[in-house]
Protein backbone atom coordinates (compact mmCIF):
# COMPACT_ATOMS: atom_id res chain seq x y z
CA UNK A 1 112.33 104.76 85.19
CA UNK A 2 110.99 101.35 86.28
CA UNK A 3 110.36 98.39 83.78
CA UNK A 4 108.00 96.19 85.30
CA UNK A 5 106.00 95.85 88.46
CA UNK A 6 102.69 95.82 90.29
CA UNK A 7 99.98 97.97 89.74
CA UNK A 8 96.22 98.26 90.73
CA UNK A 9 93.38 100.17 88.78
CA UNK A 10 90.21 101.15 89.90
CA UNK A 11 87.60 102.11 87.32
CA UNK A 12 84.50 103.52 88.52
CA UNK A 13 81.47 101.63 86.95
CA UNK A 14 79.51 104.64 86.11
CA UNK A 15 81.74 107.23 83.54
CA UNK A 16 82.42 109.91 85.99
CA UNK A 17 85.80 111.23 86.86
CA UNK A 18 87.42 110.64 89.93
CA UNK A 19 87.40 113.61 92.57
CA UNK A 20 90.39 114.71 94.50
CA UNK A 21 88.35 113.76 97.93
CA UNK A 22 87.46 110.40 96.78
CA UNK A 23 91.40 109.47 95.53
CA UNK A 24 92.21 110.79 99.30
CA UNK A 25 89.74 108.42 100.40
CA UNK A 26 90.56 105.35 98.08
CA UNK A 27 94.50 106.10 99.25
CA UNK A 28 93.66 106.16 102.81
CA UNK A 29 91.86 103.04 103.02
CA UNK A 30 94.77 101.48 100.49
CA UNK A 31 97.11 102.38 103.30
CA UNK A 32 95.27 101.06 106.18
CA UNK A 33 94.90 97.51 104.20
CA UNK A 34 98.60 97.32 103.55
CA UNK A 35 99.22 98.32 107.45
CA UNK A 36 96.64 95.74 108.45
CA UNK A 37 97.68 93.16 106.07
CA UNK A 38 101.07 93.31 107.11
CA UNK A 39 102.16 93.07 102.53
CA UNK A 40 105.18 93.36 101.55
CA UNK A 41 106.76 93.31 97.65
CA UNK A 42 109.14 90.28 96.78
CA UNK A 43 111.93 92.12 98.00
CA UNK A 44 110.66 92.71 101.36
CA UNK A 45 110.08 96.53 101.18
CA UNK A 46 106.53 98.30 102.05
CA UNK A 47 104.69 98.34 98.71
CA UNK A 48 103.74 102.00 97.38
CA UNK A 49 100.65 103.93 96.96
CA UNK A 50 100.94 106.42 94.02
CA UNK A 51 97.95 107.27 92.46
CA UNK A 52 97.81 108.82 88.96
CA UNK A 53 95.07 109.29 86.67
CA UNK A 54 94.33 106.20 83.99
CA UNK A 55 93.88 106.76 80.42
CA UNK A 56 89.71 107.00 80.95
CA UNK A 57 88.25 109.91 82.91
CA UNK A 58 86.93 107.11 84.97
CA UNK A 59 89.88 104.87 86.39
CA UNK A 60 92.90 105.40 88.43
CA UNK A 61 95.86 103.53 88.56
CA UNK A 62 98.31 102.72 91.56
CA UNK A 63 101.41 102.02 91.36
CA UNK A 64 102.41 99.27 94.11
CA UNK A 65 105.74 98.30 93.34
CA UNK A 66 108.16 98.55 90.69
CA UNK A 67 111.66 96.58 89.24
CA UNK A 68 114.59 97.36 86.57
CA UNK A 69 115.47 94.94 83.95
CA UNK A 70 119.17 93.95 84.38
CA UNK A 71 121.34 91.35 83.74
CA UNK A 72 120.24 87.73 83.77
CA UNK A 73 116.83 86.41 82.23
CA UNK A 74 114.41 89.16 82.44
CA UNK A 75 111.67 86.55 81.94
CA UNK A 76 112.50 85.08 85.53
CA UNK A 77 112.40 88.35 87.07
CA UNK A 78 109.14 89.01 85.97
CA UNK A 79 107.86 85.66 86.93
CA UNK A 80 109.43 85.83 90.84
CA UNK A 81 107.63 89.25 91.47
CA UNK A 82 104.75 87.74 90.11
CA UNK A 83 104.80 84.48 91.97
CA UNK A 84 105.23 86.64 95.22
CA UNK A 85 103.22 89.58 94.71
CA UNK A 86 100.14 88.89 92.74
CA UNK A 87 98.68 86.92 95.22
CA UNK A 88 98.79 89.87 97.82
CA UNK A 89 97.78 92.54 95.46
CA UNK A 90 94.72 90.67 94.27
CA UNK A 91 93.75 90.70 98.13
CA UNK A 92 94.47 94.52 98.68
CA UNK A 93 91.95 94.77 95.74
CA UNK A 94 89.15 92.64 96.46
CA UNK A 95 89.44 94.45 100.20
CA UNK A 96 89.29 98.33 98.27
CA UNK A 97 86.68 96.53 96.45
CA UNK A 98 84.41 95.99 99.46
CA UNK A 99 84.78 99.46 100.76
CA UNK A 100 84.06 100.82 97.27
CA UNK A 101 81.55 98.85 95.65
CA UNK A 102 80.88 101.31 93.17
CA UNK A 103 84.32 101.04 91.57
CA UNK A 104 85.90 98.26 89.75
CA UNK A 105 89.27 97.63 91.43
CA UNK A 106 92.09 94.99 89.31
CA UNK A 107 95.56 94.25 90.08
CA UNK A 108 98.24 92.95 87.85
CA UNK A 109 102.16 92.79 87.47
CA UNK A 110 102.87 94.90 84.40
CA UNK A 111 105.45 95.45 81.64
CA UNK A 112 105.62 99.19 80.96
């Protein structure tokens, strides 16, 4: 299992759950942004798109990339992917955002 990484959560504004059709939809357009956008992680590799359900009945979470804590200063790693990636993800999201206006979409680089 992963340490750290980027991740991206959608949380719909009104309490509903999310339906199967609309995390097909959210996914689809979530690939066509990272095709268009031509993103990458820090490492140069395609960034994911796993979806999983959040903690709310409301919100989603993504999963865009994710690193292992190893040797050296763990503090540094952290800071490089976020230096590289945040940037990029915040993008994705305030494009996801546009299509979905009804759903509140934030990125981050986590600790988990």
């Amino acid at each position: 299992m992963s340490d750290f990484g980027a991740l991206m959560s959608g949380t719909k504004k009104r309490t509903q759950t999310f339906s199967s059709d609309e995390i097909d939809a959210i996914s689809q357009k979530l690939k066509a942004i990272l095709i268009a956008g031509d993103y990458s992680t820090s490492l140069g590799k395609k960034f994911n798109f796993y979806f999983t359900r959040g903690r709310v009945a409301n919100q989603i979470i993504c999963l865009l990339s994710e690193y292992n804590y190893g040797e050296g200063e763990d503090d540094d790693n952290f800071e490089f992917v976020e230096e590289n990636e945040l940037d990029d993800v915040k993008a994705m999201t305030r494009a996801l955002g546009k299509s979905f206006p009804t759903i509140d979409f934030v990125g981050s680089i986590e600790n988990w």
